[in-house]
PDB file of N, CA and C in Angstrom:
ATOM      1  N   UNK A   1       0.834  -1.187   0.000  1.00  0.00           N
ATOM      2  CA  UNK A   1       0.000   0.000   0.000  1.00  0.00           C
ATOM      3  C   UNK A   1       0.877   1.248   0.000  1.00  0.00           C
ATOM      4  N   UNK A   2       0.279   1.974  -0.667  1.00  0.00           N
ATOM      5  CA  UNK A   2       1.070   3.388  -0.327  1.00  0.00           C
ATOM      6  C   UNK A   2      -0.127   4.635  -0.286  1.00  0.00           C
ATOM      7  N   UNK A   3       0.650   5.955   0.635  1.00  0.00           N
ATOM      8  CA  UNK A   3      -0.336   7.083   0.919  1.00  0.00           C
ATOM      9  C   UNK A   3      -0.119   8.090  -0.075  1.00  0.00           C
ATOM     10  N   UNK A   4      -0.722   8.733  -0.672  1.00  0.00           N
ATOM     11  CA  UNK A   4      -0.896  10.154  -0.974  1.00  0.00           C
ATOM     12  C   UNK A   4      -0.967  11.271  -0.337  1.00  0.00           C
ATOM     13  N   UNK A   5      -0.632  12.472  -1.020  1.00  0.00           N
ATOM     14  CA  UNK A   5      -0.576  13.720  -0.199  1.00  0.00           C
ATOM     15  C   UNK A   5      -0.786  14.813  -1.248  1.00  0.00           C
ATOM     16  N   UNK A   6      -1.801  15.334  -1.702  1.00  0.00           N
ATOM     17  CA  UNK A   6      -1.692  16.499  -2.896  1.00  0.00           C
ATOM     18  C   UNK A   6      -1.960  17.564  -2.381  1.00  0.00           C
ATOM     19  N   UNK A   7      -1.797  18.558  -3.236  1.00  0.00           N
ATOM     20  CA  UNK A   7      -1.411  20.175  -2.412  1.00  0.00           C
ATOM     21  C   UNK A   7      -1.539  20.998  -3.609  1.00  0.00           C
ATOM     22  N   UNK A   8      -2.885  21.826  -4.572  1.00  0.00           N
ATOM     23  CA  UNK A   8      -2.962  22.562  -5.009  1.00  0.00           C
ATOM     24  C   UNK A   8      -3.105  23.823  -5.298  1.00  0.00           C
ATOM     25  N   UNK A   9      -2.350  24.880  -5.675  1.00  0.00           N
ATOM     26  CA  UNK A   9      -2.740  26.086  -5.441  1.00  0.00           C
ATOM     27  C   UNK A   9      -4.021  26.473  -5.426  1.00  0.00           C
ATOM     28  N   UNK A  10      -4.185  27.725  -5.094  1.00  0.00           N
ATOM     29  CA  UNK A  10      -5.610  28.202  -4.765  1.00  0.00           C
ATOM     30  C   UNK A  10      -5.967  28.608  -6.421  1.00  0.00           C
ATOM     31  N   UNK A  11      -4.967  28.974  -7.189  1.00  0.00           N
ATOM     32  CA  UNK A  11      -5.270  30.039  -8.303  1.00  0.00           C
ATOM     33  C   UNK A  11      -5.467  29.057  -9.866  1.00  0.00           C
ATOM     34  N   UNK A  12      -5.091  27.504  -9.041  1.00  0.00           N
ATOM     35  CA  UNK A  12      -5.373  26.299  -9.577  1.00  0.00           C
ATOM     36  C   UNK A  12      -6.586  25.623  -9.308  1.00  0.00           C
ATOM     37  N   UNK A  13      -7.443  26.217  -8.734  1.00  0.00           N
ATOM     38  CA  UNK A  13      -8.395  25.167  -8.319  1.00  0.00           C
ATOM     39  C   UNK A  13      -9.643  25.508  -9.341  1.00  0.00           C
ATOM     40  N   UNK A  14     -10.030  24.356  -9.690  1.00  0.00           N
ATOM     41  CA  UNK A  14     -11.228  23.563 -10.568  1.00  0.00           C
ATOM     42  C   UNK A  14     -10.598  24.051 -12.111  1.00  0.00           C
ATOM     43  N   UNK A  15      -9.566  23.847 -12.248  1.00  0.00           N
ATOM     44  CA  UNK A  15      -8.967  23.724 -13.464  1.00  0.00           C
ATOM     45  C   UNK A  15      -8.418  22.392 -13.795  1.00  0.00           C
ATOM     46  N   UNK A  16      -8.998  21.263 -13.331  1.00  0.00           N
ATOM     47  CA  UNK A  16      -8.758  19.857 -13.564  1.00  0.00           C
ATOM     48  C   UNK A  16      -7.208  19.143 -13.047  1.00  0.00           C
ATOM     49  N   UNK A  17      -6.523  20.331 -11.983  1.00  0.00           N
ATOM     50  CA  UNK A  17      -4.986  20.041 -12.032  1.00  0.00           C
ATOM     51  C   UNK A  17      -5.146  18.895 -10.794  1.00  0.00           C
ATOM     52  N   UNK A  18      -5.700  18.728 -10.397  1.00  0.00           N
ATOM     53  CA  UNK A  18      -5.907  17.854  -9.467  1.00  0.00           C
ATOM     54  C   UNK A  18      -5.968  16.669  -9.892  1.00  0.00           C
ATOM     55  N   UNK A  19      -7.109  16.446 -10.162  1.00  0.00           N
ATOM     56  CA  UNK A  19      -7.593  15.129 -10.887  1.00  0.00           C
ATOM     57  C   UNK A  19      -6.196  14.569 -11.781  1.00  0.00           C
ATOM     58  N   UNK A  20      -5.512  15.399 -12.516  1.00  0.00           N
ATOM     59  CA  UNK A  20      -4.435  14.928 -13.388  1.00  0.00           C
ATOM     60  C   UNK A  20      -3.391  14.089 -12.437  1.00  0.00           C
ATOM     61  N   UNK A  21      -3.103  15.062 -11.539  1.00  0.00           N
ATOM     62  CA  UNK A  21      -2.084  15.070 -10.752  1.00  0.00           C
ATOM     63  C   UNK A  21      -2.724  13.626 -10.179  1.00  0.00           C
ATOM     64  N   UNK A  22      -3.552  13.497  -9.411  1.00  0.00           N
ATOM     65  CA  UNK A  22      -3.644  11.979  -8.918  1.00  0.00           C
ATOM     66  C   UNK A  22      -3.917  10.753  -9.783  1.00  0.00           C
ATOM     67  N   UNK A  23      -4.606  10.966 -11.249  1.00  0.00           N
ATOM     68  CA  UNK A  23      -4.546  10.265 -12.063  1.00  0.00           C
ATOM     69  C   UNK A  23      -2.883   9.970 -12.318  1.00  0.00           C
ATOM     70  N   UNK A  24      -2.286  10.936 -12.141  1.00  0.00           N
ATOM     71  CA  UNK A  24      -0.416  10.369 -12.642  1.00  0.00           C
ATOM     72  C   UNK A  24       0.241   9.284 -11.401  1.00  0.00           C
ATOM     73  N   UNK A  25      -0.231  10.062 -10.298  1.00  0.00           N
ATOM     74  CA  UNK A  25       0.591   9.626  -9.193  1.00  0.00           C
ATOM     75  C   UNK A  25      -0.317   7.903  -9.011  1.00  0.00           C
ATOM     76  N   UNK A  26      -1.580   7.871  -9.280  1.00  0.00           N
ATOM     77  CA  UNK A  26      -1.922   6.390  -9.369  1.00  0.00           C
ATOM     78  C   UNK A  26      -1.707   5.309 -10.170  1.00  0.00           C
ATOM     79  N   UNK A  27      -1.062   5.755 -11.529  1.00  0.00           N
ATOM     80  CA  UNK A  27      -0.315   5.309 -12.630  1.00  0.00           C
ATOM     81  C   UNK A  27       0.838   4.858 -11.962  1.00  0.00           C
ATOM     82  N   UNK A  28       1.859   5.968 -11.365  1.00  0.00           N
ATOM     83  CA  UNK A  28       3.094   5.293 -11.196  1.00  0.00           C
ATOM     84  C   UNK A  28       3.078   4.848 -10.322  1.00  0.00           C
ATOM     85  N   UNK A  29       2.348   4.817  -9.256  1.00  0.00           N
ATOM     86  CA  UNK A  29       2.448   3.898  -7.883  1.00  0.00           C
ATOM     87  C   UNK A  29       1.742   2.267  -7.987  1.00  0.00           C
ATOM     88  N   UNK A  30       0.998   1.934  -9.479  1.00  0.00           N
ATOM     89  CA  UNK A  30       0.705   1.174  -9.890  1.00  0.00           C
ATOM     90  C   UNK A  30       1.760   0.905 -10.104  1.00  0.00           C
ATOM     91  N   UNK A  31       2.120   0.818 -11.327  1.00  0.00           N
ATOM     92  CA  UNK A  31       3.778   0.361 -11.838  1.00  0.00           C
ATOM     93  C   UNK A  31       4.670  -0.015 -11.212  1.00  0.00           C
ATOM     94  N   UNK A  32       4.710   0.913 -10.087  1.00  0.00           N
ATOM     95  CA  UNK A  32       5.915   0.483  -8.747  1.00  0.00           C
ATOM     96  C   UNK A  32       5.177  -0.802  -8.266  1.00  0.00           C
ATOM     97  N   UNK A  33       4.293  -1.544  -8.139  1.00  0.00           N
ATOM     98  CA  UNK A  33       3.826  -2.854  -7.816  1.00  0.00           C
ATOM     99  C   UNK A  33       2.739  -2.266  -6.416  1.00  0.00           C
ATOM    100  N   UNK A  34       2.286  -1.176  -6.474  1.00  0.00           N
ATOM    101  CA  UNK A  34       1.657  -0.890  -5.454  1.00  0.00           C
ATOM    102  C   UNK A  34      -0.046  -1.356  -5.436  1.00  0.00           C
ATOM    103  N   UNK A  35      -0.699  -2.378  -4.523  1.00  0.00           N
ATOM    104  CA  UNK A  35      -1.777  -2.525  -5.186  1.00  0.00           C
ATOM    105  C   UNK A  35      -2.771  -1.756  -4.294  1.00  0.00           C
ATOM    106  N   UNK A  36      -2.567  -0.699  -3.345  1.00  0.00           N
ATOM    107  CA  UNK A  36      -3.815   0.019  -2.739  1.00  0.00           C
ATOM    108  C   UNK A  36      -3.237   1.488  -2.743  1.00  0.00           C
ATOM    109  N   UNK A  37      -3.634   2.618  -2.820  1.00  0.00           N
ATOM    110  CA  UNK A  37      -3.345   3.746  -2.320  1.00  0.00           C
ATOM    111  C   UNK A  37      -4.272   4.289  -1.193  1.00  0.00           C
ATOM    112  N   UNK A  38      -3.783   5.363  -0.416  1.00  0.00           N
ATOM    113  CA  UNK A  38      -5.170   6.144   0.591  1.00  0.00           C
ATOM    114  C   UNK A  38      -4.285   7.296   0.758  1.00  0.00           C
ATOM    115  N   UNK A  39      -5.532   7.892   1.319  1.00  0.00           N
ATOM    116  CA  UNK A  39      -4.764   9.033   1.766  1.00  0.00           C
ATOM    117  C   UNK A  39      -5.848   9.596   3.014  1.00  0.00           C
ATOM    118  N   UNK A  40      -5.651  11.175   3.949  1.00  0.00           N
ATOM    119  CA  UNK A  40      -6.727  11.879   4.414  1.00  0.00           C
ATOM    120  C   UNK A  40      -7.192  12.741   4.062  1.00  0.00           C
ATOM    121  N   UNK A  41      -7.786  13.037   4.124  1.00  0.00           N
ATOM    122  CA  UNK A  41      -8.586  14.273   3.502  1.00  0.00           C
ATOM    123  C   UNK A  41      -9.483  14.940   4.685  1.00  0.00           C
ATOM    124  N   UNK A  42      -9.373  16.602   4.919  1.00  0.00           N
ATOM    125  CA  UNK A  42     -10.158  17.264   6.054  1.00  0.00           C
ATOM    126  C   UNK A  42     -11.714  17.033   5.706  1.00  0.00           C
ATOM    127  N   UNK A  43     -12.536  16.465   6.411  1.00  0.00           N
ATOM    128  CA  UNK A  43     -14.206  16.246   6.340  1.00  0.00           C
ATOM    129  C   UNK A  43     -14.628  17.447   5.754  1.00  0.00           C
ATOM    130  N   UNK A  44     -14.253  18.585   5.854  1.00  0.00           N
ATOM    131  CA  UNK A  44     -15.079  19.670   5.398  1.00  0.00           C
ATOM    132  C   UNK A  44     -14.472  20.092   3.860  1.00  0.00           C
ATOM    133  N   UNK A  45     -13.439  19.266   3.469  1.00  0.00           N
ATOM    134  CA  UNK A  45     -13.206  19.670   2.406  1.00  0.00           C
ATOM    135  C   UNK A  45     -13.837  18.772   0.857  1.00  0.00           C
ATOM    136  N   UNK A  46     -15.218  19.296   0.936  1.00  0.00           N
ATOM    137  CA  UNK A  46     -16.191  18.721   0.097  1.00  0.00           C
ATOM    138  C   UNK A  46     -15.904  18.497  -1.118  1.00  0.00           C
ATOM    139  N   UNK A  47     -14.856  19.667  -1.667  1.00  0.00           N
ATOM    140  CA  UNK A  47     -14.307  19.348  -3.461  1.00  0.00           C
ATOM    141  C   UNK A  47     -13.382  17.992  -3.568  1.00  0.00           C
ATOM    142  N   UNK A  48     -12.963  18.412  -2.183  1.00  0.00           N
ATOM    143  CA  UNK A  48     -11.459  17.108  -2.556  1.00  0.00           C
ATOM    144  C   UNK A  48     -12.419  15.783  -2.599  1.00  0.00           C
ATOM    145  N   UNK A  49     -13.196  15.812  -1.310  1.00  0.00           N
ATOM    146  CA  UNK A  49     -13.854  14.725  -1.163  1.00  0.00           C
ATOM    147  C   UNK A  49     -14.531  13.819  -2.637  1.00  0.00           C
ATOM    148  N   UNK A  50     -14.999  15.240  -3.450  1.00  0.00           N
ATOM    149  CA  UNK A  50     -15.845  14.984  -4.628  1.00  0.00           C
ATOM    150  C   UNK A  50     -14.969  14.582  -5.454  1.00  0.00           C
ATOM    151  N   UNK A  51     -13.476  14.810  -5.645  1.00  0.00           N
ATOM    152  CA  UNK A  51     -12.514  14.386  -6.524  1.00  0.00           C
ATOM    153  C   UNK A  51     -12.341  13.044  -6.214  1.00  0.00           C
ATOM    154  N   UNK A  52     -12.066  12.506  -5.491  1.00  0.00           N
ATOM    155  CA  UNK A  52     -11.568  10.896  -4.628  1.00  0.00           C
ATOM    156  C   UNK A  52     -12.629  10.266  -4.904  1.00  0.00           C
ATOM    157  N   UNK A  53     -13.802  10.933  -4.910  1.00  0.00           N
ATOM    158  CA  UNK A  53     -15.263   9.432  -5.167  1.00  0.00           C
ATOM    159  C   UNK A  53     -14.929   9.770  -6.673  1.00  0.00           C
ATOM    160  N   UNK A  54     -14.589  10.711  -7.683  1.00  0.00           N
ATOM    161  CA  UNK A  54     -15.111  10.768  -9.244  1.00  0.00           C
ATOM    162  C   UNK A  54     -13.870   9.662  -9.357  1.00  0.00           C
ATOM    163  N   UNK A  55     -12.789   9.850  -8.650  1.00  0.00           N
ATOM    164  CA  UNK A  55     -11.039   8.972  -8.654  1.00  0.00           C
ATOM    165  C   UNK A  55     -11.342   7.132  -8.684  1.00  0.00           C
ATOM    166  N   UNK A  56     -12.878   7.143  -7.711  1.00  0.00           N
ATOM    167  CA  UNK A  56     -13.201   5.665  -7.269  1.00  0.00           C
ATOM    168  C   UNK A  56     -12.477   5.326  -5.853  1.00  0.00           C
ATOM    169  N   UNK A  57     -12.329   6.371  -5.644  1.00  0.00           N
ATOM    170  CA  UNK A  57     -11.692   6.430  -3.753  1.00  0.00           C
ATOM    171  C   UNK A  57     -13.138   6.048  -3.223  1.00  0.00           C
ATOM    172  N   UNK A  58     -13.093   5.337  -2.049  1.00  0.00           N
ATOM    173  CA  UNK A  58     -14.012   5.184  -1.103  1.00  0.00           C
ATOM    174  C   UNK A  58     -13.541   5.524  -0.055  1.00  0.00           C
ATOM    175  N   UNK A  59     -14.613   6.047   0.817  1.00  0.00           N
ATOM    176  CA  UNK A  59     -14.413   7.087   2.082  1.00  0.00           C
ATOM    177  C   UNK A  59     -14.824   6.831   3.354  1.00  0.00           C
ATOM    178  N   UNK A  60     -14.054   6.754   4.390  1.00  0.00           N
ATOM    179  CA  UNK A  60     -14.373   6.375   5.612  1.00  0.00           C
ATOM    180  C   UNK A  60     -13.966   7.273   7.009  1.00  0.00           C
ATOM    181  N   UNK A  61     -14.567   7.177   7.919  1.00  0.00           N
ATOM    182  CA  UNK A  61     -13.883   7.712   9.009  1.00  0.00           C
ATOM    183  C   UNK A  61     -12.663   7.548   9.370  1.00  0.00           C
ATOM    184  N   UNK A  62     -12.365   8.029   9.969  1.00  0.00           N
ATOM    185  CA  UNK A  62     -10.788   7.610   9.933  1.00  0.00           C
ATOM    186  C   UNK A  62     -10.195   7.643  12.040  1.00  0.00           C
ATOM    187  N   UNK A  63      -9.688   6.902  11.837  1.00  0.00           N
ATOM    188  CA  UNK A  63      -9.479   6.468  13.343  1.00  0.00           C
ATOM    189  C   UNK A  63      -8.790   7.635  14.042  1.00  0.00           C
ATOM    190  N   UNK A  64      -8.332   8.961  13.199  1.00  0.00           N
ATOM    191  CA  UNK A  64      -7.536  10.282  13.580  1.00  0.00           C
ATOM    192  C   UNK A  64      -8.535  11.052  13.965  1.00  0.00           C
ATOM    193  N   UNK A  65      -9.507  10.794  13.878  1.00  0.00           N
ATOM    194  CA  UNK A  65     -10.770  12.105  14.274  1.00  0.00           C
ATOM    195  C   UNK A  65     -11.776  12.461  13.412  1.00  0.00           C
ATOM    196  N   UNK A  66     -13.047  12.705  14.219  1.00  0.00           N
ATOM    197  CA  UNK A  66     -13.944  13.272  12.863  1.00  0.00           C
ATOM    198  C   UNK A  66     -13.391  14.339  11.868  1.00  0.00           C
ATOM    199  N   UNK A  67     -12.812  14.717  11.752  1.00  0.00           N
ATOM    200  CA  UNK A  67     -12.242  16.442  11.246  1.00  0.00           C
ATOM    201  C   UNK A  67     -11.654  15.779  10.167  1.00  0.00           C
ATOM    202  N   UNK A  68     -11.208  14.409  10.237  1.00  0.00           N
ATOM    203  CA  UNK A  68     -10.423  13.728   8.986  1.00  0.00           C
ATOM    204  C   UNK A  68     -11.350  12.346   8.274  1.00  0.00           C
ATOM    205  N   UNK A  69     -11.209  12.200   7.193  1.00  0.00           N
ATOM    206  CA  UNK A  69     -11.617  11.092   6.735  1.00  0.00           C
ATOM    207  C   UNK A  69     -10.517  10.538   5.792  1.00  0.00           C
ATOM    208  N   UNK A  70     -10.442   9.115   5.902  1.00  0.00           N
ATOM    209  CA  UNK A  70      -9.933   8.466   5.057  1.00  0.00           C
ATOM    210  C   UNK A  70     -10.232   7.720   4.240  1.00  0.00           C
ATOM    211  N   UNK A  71      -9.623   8.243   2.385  1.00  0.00           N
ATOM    212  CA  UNK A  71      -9.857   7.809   0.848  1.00  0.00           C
ATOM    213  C   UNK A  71      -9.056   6.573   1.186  1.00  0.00           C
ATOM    214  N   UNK A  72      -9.597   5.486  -0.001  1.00  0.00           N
ATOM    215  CA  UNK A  72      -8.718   4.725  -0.179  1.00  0.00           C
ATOM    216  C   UNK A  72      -9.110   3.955  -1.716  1.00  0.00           C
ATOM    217  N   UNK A  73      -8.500   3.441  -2.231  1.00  0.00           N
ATOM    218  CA  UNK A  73      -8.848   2.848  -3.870  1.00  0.00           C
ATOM    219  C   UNK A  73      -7.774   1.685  -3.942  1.00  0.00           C
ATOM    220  N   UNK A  74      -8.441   0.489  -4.534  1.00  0.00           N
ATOM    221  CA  UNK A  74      -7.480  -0.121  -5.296  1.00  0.00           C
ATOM    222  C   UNK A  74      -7.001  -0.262  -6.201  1.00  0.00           C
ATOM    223  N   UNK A  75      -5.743  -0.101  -6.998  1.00  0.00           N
ATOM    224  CA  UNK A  75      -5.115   0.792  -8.139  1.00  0.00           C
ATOM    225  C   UNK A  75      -4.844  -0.719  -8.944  1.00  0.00           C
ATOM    226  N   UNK A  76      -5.622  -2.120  -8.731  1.00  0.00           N
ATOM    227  CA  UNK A  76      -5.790  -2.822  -9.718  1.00  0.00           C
ATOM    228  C   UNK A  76      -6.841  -2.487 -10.732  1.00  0.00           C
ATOM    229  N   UNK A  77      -7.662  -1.681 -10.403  1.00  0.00           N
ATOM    230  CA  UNK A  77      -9.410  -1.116 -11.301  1.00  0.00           C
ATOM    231  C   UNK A  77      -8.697  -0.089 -12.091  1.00  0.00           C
ATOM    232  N   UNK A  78      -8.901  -0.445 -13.647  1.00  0.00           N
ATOM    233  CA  UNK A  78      -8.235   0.874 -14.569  1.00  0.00           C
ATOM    234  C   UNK A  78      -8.091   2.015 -13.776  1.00  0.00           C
ATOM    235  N   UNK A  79      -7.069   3.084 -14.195  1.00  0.00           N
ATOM    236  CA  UNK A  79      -6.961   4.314 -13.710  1.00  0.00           C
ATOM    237  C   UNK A  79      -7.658   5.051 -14.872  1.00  0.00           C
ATOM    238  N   UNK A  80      -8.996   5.827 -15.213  1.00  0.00           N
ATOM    239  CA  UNK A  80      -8.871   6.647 -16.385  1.00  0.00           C
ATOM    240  C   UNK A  80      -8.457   8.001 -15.898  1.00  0.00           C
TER     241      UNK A  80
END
């Protein structure tokens, strides 16, 4: 398994740089033989959240606190 961590500018946001950016990073962490990724994501941050379910992330509480939830996907299911 491996975690993620993305970090987009503000003057970047809903210009699809996101979505790219984790579409790449799930490509090569595939390749590297990785077969799960996750990451956290802040509960109130509803876009990211909405990116990770369009990604095929599924979302759970996360044992760090309500304030966080944790994505997770398995990077054997095509990446488109």
């Amino acid at each position: 398994d491996c975690e993620f961590a993305l970090a987009v500018a503000d003057a970047w946001h809903g210009h699809g740089v996101g979505f790219r950016l984790m579409q790449t990073l799930m490509r090569f962490a595939r390749e590297a033989g990785f077969a799960r990724m996750e990451g956290y994501v802040l509960a109130a941050n509803h876009k990211m959240l909405e990116l990770m379910h369009a990604l095929g992330f599924d979302s759970r509480a996360s044992g760090e606190g309500p304030e966080l939830r944790l994505v997770s996907r398995s990077l054997a299911a095509p990446i488109e």
